[in-house]
Protein backbone atom coordinates (compact mmCIF):
# COMPACT_ATOMS: atom_id res chain seq x y z
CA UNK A 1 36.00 15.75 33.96
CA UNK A 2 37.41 12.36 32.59
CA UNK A 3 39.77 11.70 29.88
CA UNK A 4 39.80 7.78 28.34
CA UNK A 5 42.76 7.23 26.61
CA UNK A 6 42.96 4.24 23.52
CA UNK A 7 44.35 3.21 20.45
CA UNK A 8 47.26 1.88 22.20
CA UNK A 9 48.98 -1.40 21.45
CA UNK A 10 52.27 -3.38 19.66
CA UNK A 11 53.47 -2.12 16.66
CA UNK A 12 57.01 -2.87 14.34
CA UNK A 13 59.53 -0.54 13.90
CA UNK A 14 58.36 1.91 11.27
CA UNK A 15 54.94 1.58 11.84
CA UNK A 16 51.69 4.13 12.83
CA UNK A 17 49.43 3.97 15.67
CA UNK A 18 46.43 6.72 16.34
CA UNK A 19 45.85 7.24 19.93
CA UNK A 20 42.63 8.60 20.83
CA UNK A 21 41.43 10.41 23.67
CA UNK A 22 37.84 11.24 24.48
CA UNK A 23 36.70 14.13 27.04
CA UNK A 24 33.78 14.11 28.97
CA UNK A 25 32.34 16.83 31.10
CA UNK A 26 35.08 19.59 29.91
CA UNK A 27 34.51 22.58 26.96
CA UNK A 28 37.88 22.53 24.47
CA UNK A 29 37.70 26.34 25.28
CA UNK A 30 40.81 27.49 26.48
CA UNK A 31 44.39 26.71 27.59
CA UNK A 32 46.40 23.48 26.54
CA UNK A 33 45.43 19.66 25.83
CA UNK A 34 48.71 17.53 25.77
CA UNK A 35 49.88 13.72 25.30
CA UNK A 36 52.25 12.94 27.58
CA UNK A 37 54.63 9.89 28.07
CA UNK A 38 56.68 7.67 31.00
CA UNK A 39 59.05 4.91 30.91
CA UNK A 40 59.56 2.98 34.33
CA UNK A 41 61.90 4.77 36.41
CA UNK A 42 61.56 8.13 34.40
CA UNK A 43 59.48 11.54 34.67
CA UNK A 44 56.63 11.95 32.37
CA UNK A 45 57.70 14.19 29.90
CA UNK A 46 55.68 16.33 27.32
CA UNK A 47 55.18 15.03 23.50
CA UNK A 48 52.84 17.10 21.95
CA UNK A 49 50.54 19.65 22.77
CA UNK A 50 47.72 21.83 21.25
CA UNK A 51 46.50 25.63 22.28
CA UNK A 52 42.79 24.81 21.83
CA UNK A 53 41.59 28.29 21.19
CA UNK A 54 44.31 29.46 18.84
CA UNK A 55 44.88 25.51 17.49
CA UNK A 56 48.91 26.18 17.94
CA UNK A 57 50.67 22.92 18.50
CA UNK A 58 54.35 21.95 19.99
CA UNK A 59 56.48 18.93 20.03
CA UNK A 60 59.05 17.47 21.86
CA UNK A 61 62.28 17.45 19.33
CA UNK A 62 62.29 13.63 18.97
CA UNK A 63 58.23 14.03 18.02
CA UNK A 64 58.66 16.54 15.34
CA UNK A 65 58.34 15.33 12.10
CA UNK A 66 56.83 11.96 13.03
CA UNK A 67 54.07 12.71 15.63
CA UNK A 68 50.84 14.80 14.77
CA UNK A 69 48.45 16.38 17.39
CA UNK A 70 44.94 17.45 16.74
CA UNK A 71 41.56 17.80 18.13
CA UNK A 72 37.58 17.16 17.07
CA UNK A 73 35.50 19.65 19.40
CA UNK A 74 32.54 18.47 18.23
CA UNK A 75 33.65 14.63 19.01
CA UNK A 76 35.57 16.22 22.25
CA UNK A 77 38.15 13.83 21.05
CA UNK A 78 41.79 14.82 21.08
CA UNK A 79 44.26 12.61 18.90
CA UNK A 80 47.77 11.41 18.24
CA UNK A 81 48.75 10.43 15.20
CA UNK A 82 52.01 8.05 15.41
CA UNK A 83 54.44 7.67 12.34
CA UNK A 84 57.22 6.11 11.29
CA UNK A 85 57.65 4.59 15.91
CA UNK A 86 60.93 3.79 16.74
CA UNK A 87 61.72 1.65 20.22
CA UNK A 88 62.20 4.71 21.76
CA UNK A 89 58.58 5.83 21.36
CA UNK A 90 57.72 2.98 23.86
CA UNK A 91 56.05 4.38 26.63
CA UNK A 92 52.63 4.74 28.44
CA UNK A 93 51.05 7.57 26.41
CA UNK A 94 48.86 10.01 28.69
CA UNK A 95 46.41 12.58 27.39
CA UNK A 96 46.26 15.52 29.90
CA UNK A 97 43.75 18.76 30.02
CA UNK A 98 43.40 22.13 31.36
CA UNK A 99 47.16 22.91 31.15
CA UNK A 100 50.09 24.86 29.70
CA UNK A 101 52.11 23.37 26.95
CA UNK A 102 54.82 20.98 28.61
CA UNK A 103 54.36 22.43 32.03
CA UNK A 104 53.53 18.94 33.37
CA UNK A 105 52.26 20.52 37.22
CA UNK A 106 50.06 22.76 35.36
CA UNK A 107 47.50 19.85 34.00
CA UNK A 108 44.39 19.06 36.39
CA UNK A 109 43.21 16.44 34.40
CA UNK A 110 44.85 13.67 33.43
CA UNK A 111 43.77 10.17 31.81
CA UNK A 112 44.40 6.62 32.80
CA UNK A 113 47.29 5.98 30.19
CA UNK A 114 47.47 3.75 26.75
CA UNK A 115 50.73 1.23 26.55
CA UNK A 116 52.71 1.71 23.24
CA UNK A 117 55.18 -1.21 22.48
CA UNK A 118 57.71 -0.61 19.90
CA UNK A 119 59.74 -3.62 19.00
């Protein structure tokens, strides 16, 4: 199984970014997909995640509103669609599969990461 995380990059206040991340050699059948994020120095904490049979999404309170999860079985791609960043949003983005909403230990998969700069 490999997740490949992009669509990262620099971006203004106030503006959108649409991180992708495509999934190879796992079925979106059951339990969670989630994007996850990390600062330096901090623990990489849940943003938004989707039940993939049921299509039931949660976000992080700071997400809601702003941030919009979603997946494309047929593209086995998984999104995150960015809105209205604020320099807090700056992080290393992480897609992560075969998991339980936030329950970070509970992901086997995990990608490589995708920068987001907020400035």
């Amino acid at each position: 199984v490999q997740l490949v995380e992009s669509g990262g990059g620099s971006v203004q206040v106030g503006g959108s970014l649409k991180l992708s991340c495509a999934v190879s050699g796992y079925t979106f059948s059951t339990y969670c997909m989630a994007w996850f994020r990390q600062t330096p120095g901090k623990q990489r904490e849940g943003v938004a995640s989707i039940h993939i049979a049921s299509g039931r999404t949660t976000y992080t309170d700071s997400a809601k509103g702003r941030f919009t999860i979603s997946q494309d079985s047929a593209k086995n791609t998984l999104y995150l669609e960015m809105n209205n960043l604020k320099p807090e949003d700056t992080a290393m983005y992480f897609c992560a599969a075969d998991g339980w909403w936030f329950e970070r230990s509970s992901y086997n998969v995990w990608g490589q990461g995708t920068q987001v700069t907020v400035s």
